[in-house]
C-alpha atoms as a PDB file:
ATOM      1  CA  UNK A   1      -7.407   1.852   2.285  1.00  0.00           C
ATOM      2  CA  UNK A   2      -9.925   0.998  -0.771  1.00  0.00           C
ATOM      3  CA  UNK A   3      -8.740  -0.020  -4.287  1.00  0.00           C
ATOM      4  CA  UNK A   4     -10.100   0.554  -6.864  1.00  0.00           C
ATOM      5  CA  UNK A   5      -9.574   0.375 -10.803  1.00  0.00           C
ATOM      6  CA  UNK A   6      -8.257   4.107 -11.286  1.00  0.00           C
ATOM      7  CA  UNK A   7      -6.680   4.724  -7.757  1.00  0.00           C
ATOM      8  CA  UNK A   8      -5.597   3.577  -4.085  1.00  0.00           C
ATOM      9  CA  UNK A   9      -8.239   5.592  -1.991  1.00  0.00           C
ATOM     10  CA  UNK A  10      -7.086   6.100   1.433  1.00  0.00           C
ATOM     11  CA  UNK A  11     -10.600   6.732   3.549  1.00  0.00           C
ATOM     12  CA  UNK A  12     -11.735   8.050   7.358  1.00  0.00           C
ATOM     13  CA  UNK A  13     -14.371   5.471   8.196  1.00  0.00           C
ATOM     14  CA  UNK A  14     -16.442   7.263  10.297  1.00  0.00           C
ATOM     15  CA  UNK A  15     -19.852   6.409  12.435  1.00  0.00           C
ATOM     16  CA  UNK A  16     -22.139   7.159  10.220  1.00  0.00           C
ATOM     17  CA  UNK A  17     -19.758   8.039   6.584  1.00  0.00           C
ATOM     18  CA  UNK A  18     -16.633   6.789   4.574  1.00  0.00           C
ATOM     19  CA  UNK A  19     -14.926  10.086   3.634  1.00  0.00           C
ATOM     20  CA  UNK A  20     -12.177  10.359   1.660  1.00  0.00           C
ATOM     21  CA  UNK A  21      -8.692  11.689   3.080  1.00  0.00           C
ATOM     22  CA  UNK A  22      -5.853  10.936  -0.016  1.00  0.00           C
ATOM     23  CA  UNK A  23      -5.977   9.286  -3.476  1.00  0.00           C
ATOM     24  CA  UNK A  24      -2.516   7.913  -4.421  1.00  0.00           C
ATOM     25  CA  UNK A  25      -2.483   7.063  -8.372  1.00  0.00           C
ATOM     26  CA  UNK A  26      -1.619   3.023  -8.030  1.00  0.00           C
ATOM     27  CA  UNK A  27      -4.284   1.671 -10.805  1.00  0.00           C
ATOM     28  CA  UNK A  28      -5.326  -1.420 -10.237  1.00  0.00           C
ATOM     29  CA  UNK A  29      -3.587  -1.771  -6.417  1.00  0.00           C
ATOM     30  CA  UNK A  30      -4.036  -5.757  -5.924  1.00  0.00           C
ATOM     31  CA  UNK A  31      -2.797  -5.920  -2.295  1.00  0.00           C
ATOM     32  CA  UNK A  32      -1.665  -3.160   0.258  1.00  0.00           C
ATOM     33  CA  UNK A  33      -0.338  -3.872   4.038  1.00  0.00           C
ATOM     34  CA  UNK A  34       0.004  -1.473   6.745  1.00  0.00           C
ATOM     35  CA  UNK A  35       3.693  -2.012   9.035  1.00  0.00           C
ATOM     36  CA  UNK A  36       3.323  -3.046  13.083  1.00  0.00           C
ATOM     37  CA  UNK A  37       2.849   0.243  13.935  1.00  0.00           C
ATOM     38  CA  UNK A  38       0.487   2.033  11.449  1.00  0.00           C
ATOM     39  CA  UNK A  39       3.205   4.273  10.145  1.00  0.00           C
ATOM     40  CA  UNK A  40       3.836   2.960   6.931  1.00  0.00           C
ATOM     41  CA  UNK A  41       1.976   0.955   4.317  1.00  0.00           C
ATOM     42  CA  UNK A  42       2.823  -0.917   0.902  1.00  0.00           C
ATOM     43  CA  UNK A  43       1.149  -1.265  -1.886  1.00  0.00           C
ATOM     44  CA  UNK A  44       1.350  -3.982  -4.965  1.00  0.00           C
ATOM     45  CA  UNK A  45       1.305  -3.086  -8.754  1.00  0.00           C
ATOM     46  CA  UNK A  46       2.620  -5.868 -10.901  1.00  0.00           C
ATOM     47  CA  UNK A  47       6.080  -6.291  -9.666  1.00  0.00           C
ATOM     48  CA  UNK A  48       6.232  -3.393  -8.507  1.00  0.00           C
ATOM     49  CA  UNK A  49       6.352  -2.704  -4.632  1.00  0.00           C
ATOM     50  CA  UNK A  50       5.304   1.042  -3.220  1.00  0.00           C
ATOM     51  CA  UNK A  51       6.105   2.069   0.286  1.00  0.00           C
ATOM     52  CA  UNK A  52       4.231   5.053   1.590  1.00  0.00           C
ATOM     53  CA  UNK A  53       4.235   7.087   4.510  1.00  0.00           C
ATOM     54  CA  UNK A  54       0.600   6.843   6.469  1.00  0.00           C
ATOM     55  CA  UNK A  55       0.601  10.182   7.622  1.00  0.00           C
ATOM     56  CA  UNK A  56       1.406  11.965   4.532  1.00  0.00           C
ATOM     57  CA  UNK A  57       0.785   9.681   1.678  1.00  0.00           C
ATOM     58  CA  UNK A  58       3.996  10.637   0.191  1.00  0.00           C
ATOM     59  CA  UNK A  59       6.350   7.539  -1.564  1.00  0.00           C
ATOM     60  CA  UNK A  60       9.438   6.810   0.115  1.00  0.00           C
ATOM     61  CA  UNK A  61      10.395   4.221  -2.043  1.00  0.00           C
ATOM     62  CA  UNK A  62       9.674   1.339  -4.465  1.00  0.00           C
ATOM     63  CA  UNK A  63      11.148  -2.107  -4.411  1.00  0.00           C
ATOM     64  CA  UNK A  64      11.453  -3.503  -8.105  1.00  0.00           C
ATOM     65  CA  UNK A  65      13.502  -6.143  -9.437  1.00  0.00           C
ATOM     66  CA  UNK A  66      10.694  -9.147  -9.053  1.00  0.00           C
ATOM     67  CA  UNK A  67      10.726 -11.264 -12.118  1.00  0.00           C
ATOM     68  CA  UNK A  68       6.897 -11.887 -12.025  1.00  0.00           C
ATOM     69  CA  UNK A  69       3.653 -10.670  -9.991  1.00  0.00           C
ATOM     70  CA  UNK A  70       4.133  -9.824  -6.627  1.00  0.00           C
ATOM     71  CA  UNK A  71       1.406 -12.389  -4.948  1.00  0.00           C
ATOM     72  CA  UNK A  72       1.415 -11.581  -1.317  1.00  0.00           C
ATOM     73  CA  UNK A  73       3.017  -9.765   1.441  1.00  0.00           C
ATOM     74  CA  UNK A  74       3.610 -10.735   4.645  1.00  0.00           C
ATOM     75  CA  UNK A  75       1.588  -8.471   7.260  1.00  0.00           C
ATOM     76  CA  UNK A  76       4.467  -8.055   9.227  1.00  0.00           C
ATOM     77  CA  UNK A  77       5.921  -5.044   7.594  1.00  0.00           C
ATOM     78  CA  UNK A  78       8.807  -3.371   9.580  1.00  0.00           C
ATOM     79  CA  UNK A  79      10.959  -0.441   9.350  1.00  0.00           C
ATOM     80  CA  UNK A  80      13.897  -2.373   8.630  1.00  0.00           C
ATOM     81  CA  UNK A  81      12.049  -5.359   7.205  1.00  0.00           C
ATOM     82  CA  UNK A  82       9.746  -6.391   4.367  1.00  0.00           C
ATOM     83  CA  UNK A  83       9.731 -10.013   3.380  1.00  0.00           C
ATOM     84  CA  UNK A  84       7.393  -9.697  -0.841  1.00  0.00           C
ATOM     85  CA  UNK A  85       6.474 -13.234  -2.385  1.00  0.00           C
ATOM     86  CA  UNK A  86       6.322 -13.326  -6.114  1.00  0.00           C
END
């Protein structure tokens, strides 16, 4: 997972090449964490919060409501839990 300042590339690091598998259209992404078991990953955007399915890319859902910048996340992303400092 590489950000950069038009889009969250997700990339197959490979022996002797980075190739790209999925761009997801999060400008700007300032932190992304993957959950215990690889199968999900979130990504920051202002106060915005982006879950995503590893496999497929596709958004399953977005946590908003944070009254500033989301600054971290804790790496211990869960199915049932996600603990988002802002």
């Amino acid at each position: 997972m590489v950000g950069f300042s038009d889009k969250l590339r997700f990339m197959n690091l490979l022996i002797d090449d980075i190739r790209l598998a999925k761009e997801i259209g999060i400008k700007s992404c300032q932190e992304c964490t993957f959950s215990n078991g690889g199968q999900y990953f979130a990504a920051v955007h202002n106060n915005v919060v982006q879950i995503f399915s590893t496999y497929t890319c596709e958004n399953i859902g977005n946590l908003r409501g944070h009254s500033g910048k989301v600054s971290s996340e804790m790496a211990s992303m869960t199915l049932a839990t996600l603990q988002v400092y802002s």
